[in-house]
PDB file of N, CA and C in Angstrom:
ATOM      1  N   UNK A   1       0.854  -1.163   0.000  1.00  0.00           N
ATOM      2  CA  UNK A   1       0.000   0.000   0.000  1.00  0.00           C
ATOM      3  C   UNK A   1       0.906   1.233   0.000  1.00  0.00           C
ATOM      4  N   UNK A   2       0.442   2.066  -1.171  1.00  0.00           N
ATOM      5  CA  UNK A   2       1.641   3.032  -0.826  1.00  0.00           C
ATOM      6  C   UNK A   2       1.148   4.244  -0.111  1.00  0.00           C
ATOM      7  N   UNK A   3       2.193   4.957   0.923  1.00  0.00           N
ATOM      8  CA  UNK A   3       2.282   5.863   2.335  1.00  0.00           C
ATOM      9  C   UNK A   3       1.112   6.795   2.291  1.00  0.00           C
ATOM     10  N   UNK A   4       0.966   7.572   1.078  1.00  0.00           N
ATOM     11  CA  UNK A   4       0.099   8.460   1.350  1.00  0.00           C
ATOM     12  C   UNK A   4      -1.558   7.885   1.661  1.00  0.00           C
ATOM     13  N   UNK A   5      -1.670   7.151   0.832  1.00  0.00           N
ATOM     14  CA  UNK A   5      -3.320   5.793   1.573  1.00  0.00           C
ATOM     15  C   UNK A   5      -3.272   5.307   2.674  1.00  0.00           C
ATOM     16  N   UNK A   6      -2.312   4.348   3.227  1.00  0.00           N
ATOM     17  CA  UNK A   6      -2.100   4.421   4.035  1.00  0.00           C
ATOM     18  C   UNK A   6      -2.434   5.341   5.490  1.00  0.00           C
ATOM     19  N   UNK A   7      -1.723   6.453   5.297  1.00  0.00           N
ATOM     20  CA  UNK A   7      -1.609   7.591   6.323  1.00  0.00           C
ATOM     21  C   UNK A   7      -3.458   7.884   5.861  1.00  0.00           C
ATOM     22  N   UNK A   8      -4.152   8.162   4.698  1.00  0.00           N
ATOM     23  CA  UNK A   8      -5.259   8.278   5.164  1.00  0.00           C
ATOM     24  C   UNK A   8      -6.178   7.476   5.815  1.00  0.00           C
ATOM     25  N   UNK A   9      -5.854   6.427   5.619  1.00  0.00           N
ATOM     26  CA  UNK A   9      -6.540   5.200   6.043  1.00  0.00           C
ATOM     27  C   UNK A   9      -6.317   5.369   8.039  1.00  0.00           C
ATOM     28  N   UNK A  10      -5.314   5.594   8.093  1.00  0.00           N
ATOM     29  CA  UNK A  10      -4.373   5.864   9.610  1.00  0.00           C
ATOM     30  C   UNK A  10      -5.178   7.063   9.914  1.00  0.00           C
ATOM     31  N   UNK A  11      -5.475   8.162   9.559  1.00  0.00           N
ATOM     32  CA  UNK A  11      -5.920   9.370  10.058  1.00  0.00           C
ATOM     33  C   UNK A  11      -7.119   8.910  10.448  1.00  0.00           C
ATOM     34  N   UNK A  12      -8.335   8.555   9.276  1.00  0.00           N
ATOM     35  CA  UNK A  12      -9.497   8.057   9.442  1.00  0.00           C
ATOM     36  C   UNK A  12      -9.824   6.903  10.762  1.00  0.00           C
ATOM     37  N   UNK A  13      -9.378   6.243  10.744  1.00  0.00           N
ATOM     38  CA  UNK A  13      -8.908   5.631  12.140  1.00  0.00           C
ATOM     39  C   UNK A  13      -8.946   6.001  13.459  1.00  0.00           C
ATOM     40  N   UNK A  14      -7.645   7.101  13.348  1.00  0.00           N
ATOM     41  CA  UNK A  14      -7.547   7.557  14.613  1.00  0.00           C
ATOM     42  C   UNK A  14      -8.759   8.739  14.917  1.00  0.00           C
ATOM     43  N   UNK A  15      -9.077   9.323  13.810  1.00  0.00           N
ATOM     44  CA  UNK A  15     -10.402  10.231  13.923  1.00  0.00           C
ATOM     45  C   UNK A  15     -11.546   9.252  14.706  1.00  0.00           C
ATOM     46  N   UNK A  16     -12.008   7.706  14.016  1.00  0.00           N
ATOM     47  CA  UNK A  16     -13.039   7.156  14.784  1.00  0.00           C
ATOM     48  C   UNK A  16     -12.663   6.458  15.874  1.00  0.00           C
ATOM     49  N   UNK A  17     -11.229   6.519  16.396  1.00  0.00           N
ATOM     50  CA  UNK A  17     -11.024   6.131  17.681  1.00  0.00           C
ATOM     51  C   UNK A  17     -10.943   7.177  18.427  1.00  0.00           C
ATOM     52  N   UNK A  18     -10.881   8.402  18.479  1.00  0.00           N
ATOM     53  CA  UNK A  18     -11.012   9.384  19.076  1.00  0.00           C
ATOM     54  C   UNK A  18     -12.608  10.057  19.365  1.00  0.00           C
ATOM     55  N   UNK A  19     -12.729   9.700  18.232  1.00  0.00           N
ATOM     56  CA  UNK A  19     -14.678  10.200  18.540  1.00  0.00           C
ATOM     57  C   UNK A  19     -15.016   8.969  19.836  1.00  0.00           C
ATOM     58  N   UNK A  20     -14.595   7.468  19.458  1.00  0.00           N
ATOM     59  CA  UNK A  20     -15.435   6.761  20.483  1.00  0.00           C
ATOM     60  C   UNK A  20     -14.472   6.864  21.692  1.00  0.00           C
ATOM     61  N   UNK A  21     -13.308   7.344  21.933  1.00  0.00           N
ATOM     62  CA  UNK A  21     -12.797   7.611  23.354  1.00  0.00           C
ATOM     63  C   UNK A  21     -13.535   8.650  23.963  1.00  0.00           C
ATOM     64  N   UNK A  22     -14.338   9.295  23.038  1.00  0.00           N
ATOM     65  CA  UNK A  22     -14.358  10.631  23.808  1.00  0.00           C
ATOM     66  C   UNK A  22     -16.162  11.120  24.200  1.00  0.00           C
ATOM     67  N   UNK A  23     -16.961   9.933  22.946  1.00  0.00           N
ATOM     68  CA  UNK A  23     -17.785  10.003  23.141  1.00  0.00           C
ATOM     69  C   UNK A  23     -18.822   8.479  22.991  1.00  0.00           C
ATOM     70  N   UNK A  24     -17.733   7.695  23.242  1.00  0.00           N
ATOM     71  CA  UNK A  24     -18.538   6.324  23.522  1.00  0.00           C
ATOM     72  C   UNK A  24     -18.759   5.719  24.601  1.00  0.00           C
ATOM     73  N   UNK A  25     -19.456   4.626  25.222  1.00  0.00           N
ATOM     74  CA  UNK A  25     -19.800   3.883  26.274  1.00  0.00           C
ATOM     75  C   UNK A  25     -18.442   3.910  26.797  1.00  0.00           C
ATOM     76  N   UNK A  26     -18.204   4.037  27.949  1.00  0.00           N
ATOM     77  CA  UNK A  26     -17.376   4.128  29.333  1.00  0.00           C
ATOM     78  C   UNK A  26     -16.660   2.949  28.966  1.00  0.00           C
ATOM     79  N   UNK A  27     -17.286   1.668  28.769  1.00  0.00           N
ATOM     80  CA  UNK A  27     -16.608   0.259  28.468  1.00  0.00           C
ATOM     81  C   UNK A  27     -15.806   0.163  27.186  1.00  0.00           C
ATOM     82  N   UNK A  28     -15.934   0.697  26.111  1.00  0.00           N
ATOM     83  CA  UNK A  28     -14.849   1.025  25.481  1.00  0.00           C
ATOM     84  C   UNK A  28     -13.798   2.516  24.901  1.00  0.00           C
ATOM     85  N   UNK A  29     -14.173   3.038  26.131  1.00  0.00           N
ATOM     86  CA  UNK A  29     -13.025   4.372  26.000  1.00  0.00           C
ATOM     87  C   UNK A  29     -11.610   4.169  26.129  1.00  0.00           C
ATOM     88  N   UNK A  30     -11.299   3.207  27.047  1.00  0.00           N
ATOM     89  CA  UNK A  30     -10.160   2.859  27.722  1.00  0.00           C
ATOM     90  C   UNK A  30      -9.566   2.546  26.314  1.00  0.00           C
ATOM     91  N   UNK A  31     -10.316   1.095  25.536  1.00  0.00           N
ATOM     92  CA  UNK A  31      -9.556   0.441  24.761  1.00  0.00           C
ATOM     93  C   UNK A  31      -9.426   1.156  23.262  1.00  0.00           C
ATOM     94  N   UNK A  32     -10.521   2.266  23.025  1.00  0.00           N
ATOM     95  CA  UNK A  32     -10.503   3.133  22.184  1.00  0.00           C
ATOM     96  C   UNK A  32      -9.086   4.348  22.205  1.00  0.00           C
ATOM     97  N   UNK A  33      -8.721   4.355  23.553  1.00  0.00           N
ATOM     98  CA  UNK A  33      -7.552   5.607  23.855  1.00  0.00           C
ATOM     99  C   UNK A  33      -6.132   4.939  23.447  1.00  0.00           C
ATOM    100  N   UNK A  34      -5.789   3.716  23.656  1.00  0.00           N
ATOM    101  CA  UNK A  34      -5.106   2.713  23.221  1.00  0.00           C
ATOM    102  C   UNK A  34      -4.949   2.369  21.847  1.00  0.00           C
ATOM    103  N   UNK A  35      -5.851   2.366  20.905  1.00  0.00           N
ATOM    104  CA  UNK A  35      -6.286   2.501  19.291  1.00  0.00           C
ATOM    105  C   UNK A  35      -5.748   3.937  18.831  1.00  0.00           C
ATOM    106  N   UNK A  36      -6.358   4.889  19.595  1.00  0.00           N
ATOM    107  CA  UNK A  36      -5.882   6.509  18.772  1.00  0.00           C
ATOM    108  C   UNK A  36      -4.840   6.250  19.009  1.00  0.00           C
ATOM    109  N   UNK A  37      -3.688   6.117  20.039  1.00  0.00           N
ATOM    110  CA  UNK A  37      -2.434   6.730  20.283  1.00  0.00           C
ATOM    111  C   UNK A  37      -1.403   5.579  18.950  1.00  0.00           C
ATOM    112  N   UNK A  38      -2.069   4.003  18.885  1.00  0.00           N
ATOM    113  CA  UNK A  38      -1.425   3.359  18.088  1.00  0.00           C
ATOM    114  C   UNK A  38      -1.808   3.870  16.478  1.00  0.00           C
ATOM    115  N   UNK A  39      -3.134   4.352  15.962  1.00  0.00           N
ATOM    116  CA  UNK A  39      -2.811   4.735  14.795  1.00  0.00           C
ATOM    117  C   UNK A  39      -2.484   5.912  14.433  1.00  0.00           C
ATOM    118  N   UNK A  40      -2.392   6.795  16.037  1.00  0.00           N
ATOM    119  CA  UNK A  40      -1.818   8.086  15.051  1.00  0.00           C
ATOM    120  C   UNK A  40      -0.273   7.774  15.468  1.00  0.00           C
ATOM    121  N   UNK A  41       0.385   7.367  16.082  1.00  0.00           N
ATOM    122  CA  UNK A  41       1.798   7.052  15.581  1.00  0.00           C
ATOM    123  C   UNK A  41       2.044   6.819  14.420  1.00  0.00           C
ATOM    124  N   UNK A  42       1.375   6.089  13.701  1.00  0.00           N
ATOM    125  CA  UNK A  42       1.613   6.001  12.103  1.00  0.00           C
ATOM    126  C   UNK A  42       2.531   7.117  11.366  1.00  0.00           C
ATOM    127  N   UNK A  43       2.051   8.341  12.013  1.00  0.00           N
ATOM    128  CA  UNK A  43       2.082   9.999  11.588  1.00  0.00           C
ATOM    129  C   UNK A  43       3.451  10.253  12.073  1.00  0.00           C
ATOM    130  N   UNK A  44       4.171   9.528  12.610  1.00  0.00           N
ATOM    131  CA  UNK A  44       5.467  10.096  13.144  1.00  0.00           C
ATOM    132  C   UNK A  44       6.585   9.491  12.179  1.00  0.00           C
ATOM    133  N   UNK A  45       6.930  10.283  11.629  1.00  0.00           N
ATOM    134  CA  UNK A  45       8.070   9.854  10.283  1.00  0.00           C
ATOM    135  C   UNK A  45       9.542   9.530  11.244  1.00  0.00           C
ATOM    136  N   UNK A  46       9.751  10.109  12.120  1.00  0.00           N
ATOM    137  CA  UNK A  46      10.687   9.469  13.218  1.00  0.00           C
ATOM    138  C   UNK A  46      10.545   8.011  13.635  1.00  0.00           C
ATOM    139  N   UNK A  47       9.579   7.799  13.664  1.00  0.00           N
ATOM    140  CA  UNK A  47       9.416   6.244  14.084  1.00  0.00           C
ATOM    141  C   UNK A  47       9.865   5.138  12.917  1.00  0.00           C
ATOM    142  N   UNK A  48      11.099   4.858  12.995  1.00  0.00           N
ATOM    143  CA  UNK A  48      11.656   3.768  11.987  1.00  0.00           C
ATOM    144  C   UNK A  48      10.432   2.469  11.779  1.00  0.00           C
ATOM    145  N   UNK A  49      10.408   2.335  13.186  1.00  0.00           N
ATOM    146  CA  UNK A  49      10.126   0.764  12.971  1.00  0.00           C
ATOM    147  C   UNK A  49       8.174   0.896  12.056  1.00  0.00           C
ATOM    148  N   UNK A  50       7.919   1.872  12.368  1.00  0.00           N
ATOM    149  CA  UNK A  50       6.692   1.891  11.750  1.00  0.00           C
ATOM    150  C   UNK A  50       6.579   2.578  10.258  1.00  0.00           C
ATOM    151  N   UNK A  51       7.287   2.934   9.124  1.00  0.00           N
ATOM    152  CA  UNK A  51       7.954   3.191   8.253  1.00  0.00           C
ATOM    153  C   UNK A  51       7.131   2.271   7.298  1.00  0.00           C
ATOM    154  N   UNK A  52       8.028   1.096   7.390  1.00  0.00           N
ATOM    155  CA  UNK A  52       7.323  -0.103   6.018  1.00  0.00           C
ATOM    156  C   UNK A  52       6.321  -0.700   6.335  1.00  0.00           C
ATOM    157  N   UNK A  53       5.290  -0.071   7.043  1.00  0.00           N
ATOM    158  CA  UNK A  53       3.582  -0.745   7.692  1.00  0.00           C
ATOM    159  C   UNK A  53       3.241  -1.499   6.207  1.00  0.00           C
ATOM    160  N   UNK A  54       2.907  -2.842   6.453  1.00  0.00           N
ATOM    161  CA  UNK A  54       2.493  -3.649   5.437  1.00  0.00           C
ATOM    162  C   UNK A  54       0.833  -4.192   6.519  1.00  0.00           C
ATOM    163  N   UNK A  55       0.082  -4.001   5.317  1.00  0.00           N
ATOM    164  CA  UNK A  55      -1.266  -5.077   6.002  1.00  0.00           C
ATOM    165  C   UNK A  55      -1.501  -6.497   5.308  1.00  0.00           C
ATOM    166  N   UNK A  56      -2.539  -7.115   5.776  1.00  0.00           N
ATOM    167  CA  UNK A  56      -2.398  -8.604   5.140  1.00  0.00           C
ATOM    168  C   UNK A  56      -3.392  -8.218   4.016  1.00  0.00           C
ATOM    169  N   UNK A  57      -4.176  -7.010   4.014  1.00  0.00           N
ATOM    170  CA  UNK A  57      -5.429  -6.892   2.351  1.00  0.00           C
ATOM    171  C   UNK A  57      -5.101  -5.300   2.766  1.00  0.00           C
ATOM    172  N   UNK A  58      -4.345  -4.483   1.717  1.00  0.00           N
ATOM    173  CA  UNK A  58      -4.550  -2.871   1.768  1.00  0.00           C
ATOM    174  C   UNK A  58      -6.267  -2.793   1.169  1.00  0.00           C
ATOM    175  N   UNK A  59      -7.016  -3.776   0.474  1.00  0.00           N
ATOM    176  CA  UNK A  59      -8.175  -2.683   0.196  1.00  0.00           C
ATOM    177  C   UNK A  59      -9.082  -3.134   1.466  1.00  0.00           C
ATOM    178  N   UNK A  60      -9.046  -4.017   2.099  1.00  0.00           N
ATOM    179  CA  UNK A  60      -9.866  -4.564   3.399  1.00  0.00           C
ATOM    180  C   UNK A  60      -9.322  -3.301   4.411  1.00  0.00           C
ATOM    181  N   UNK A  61      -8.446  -2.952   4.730  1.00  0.00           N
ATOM    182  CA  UNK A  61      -7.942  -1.732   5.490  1.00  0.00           C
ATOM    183  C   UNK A  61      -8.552  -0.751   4.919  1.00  0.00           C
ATOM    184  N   UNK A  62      -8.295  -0.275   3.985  1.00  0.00           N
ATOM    185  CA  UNK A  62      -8.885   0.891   3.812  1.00  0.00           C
ATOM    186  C   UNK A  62     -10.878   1.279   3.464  1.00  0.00           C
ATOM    187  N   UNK A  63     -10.779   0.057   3.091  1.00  0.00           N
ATOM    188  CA  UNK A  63     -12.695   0.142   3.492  1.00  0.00           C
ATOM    189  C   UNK A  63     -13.129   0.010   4.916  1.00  0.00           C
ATOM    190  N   UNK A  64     -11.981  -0.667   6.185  1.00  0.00           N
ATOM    191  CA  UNK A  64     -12.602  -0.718   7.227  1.00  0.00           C
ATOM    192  C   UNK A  64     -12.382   0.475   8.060  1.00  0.00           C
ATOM    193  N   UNK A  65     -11.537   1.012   7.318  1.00  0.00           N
ATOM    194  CA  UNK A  65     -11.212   2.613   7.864  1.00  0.00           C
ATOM    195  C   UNK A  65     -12.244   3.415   7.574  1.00  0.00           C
ATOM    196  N   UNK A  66     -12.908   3.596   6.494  1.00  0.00           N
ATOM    197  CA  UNK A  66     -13.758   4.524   6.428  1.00  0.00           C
ATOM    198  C   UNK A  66     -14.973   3.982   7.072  1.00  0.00           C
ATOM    199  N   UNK A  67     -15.233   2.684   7.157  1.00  0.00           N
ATOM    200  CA  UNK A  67     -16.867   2.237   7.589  1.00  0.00           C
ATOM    201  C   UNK A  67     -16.591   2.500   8.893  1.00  0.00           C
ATOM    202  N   UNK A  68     -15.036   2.688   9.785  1.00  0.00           N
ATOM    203  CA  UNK A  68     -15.364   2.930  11.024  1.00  0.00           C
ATOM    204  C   UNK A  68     -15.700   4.050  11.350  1.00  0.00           C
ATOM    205  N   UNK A  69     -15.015   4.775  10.341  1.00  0.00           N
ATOM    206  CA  UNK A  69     -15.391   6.455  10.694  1.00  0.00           C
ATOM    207  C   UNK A  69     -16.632   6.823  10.589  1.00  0.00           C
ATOM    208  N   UNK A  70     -17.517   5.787   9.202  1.00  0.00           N
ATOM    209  CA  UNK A  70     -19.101   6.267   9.124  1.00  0.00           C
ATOM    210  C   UNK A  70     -19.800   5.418  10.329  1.00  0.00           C
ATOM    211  N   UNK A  71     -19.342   4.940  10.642  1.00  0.00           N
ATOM    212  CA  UNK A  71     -20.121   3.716  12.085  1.00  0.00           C
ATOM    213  C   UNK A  71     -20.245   4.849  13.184  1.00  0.00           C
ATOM    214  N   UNK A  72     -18.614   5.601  13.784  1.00  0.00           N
ATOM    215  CA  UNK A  72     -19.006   5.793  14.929  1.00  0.00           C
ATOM    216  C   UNK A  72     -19.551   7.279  14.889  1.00  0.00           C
ATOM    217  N   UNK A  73     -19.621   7.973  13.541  1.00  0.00           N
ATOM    218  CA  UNK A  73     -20.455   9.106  13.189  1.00  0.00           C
ATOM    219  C   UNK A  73     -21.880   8.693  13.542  1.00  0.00           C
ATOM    220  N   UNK A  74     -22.257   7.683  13.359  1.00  0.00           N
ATOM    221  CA  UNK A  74     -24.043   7.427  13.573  1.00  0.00           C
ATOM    222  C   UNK A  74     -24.178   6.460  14.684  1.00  0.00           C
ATOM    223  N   UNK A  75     -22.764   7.217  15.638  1.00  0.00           N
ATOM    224  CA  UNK A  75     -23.407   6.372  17.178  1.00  0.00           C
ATOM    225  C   UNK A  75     -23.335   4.993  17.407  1.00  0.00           C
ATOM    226  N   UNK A  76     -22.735   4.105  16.043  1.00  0.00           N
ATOM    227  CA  UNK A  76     -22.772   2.578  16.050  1.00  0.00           C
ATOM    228  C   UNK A  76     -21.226   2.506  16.676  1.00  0.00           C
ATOM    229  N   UNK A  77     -21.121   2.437  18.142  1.00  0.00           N
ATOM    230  CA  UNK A  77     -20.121   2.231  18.824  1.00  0.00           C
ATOM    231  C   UNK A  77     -19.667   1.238  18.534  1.00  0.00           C
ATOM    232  N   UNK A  78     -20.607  -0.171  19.022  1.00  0.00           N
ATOM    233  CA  UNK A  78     -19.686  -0.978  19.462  1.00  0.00           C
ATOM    234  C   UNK A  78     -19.486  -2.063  17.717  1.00  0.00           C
ATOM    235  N   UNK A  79     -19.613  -1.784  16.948  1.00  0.00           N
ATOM    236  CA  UNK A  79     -19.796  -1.682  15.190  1.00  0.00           C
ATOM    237  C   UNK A  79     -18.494  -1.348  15.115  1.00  0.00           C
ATOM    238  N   UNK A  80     -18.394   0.134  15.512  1.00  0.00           N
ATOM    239  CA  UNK A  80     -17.098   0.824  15.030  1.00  0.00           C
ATOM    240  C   UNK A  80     -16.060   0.298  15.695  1.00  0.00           C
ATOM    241  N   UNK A  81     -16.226   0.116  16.996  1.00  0.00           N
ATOM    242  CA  UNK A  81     -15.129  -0.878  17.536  1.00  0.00           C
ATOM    243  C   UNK A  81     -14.436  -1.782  16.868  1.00  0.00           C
ATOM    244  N   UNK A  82     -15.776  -2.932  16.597  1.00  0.00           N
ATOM    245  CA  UNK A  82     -15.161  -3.805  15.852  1.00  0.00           C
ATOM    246  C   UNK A  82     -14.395  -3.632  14.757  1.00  0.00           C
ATOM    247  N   UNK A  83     -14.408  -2.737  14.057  1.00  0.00           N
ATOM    248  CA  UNK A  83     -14.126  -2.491  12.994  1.00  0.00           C
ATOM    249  C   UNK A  83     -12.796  -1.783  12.997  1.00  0.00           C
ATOM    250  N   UNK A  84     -12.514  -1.422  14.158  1.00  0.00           N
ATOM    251  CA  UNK A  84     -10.911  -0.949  14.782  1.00  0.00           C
ATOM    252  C   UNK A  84     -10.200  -2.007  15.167  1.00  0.00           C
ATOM    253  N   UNK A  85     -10.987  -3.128  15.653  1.00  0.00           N
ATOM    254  CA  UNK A  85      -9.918  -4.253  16.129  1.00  0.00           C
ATOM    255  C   UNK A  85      -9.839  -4.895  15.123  1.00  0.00           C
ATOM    256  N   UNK A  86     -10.664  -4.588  13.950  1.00  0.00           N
ATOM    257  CA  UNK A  86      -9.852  -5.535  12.234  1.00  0.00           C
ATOM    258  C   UNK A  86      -8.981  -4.840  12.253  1.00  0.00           C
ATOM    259  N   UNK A  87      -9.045  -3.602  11.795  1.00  0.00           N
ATOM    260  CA  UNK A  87      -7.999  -2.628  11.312  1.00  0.00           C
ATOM    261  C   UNK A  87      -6.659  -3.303  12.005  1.00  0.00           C
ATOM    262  N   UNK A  88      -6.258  -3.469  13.004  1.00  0.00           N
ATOM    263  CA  UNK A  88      -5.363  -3.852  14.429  1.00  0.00           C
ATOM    264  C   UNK A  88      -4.912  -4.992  13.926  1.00  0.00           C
ATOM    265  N   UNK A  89      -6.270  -5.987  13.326  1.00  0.00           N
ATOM    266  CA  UNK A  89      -5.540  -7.370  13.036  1.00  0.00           C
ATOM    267  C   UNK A  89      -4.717  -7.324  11.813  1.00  0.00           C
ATOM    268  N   UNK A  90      -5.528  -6.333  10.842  1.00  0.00           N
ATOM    269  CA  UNK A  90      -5.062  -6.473   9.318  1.00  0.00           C
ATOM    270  C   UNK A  90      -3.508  -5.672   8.947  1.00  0.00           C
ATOM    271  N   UNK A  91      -3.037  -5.116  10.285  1.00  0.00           N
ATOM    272  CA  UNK A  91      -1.355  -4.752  10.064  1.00  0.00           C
ATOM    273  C   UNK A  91      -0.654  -5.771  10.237  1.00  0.00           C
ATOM    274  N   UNK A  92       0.693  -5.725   9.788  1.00  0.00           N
ATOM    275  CA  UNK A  92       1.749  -6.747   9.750  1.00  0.00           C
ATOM    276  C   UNK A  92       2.477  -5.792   9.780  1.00  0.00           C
ATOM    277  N   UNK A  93       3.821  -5.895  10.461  1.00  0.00           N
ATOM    278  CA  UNK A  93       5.056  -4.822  10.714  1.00  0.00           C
ATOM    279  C   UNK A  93       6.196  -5.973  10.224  1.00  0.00           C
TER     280      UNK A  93
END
């Protein structure tokens, strides 16, 4: 996947993990605050080891990036969740 998709795919992400840290059920804020801080590292060009981010399907990533962002826009928390812990599975470093 090349960097610049990627990084949007990564922004979109950390945008719907930040909406549900901040405005989802108590039971997944914790694990939502844990999600933002890992995909917006993505964003740090200092960080070597995160540099050559490979996933196991770039177009499965990047559709689950945006359905999370439209999920937790219409309040479908625990939807969008899920859809952050694919994202989580579908990297390979």
């Amino acid at each position: 996947m090349e960097r610049a998709r990627f990084l949007a795919a990564a922004r979109q992400l950390a945008a719907a993990a930040d909406l549900l840290a901040s405005g989802g059920p108590a039971d997944l804020q914790a694990d939502a605050l844990q999600m933002l801080a890992q995909f917006r590292g993505y964003e740090r060009p200092e960080d070597g080891a995160r540099g050559d981010v490979q996933t196991s399907d770039d177009e499965l990533f990047a559709s689950t990036a945006h359905a999370a962002l439209t999920l937790v826009g219409r309040h479908e928390f625990a939807a969008a969740h899920a859809l952050l812990q694919q994202a989580q599975r579908l990297l390979s470093s």
